[in-house]
N, C-alpha and C. Protein backbone atom coordinates (compact mmCIF):
# COMPACT_ATOMS: atom_id res chain seq x y z
N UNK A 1 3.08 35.41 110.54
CA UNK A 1 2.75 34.39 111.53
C UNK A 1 1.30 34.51 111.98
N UNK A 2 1.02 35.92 112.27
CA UNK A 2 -0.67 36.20 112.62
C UNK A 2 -1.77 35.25 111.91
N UNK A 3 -1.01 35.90 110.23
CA UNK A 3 -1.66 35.21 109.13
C UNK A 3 -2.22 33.31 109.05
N UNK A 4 -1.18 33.50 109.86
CA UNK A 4 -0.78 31.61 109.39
C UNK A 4 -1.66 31.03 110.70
N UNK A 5 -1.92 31.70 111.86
CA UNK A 5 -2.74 31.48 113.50
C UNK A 5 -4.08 31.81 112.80
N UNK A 6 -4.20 32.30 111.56
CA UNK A 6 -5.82 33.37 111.67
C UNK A 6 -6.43 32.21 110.43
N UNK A 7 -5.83 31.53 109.67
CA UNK A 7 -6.16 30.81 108.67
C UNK A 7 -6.23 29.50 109.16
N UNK A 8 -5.26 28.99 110.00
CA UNK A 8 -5.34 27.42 110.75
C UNK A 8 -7.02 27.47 111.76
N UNK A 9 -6.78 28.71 112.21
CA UNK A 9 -8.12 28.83 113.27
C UNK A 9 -9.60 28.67 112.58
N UNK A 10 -9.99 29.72 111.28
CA UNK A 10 -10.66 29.70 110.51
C UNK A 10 -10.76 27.96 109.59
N UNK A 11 -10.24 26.99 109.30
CA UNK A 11 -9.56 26.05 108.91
C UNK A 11 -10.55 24.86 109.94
N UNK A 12 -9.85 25.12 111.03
CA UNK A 12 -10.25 24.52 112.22
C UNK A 12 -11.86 24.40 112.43
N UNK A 13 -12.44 25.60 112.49
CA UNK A 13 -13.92 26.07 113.02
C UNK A 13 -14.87 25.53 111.79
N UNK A 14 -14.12 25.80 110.55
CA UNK A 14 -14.88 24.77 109.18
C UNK A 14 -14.78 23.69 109.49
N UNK A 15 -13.76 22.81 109.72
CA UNK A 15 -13.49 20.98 109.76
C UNK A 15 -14.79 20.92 110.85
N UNK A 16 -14.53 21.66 112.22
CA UNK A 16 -15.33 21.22 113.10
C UNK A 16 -16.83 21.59 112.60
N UNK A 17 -17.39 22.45 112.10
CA UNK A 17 -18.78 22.69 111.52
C UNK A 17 -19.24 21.40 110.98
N UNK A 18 -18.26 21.02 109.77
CA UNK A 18 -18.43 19.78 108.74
C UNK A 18 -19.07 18.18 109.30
N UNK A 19 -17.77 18.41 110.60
CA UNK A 19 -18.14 17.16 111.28
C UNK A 19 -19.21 17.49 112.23
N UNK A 20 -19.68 18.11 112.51
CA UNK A 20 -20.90 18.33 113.61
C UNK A 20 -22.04 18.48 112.58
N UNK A 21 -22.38 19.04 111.27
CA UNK A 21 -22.81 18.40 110.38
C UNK A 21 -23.46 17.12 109.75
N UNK A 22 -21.94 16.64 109.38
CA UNK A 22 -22.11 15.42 109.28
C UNK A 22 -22.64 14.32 110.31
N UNK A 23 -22.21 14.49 111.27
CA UNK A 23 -22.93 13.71 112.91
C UNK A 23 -24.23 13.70 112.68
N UNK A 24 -24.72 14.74 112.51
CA UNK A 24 -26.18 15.36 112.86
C UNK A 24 -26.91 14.65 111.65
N UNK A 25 -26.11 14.38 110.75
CA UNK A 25 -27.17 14.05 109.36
C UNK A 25 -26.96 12.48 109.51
N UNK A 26 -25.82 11.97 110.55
CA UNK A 26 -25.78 10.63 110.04
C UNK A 26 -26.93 10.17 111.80
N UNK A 27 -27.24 11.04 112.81
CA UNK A 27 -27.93 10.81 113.49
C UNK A 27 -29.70 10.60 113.26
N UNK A 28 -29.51 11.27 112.36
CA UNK A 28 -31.07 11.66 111.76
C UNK A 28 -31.29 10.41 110.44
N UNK A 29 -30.05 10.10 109.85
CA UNK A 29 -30.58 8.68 109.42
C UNK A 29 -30.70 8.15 109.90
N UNK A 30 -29.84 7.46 111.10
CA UNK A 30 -30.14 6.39 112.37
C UNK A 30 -31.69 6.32 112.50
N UNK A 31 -32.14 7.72 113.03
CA UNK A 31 -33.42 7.94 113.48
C UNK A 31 -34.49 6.99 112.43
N UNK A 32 -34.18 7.40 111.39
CA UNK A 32 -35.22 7.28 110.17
C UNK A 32 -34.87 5.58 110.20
N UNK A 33 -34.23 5.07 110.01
CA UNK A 33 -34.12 3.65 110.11
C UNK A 33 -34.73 3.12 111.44
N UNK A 34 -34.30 3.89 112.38
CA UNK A 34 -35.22 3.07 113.56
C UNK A 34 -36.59 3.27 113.41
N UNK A 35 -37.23 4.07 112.87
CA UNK A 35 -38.41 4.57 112.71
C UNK A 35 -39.18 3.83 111.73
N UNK A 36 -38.62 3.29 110.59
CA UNK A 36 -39.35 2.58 110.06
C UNK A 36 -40.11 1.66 109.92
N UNK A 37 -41.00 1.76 109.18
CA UNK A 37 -41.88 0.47 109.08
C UNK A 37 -41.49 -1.49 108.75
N UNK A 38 -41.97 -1.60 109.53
CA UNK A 38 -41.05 -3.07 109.09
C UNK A 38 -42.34 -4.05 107.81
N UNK A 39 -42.03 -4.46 106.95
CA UNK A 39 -42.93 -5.04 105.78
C UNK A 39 -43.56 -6.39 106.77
N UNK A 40 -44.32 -6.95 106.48
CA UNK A 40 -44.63 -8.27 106.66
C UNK A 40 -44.09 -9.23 105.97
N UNK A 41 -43.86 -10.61 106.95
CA UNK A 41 -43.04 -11.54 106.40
C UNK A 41 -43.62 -11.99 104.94
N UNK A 42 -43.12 -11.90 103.81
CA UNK A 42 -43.92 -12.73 102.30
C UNK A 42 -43.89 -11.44 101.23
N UNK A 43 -43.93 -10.29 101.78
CA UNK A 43 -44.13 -9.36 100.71
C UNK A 43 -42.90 -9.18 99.97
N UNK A 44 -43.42 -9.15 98.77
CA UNK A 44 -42.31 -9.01 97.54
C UNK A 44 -42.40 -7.78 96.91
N UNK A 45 -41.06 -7.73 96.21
CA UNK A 45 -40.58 -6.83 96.04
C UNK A 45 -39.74 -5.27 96.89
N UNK A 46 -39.88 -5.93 98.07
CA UNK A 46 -39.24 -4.89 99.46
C UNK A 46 -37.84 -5.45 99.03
N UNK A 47 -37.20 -4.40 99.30
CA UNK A 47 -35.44 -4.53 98.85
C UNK A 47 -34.81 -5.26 99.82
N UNK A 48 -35.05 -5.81 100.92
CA UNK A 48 -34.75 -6.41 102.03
C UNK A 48 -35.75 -8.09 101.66
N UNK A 49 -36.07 -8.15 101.05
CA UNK A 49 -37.13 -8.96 100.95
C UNK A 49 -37.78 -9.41 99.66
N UNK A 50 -36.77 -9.89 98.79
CA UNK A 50 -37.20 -10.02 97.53
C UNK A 50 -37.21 -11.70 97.24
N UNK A 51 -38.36 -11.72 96.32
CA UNK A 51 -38.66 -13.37 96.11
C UNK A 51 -38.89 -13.35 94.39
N UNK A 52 -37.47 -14.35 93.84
CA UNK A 52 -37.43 -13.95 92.24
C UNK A 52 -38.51 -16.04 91.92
């Protein structure tokens, strides 16, 4: 039973690492998107902004 409290706990403290992790990396893209440069209206070839 110890076994089975000592592996769920260990189990636990990974999932939560992963997702505090993951948060952190999907916060820091946020960042980088707000941060960016915005193109001027006409320029081609911007992936947001393409004129075929």
């Amino acid at each position: 039973m110890a076994q089975a409290n000592v592996a769920q706990s260990v189990s636990t403290a990974m999932l939560s690492k992963s997702i505090d992790s993951i948060e952190q990396s999907g916060a820091e893209v946020v960042d980088l998107i707000n941060s960016a440069d915005i193109p001027p209206a006409g320029v081609t070839g911007h992936v947001l902004n393409i004129k075929a």
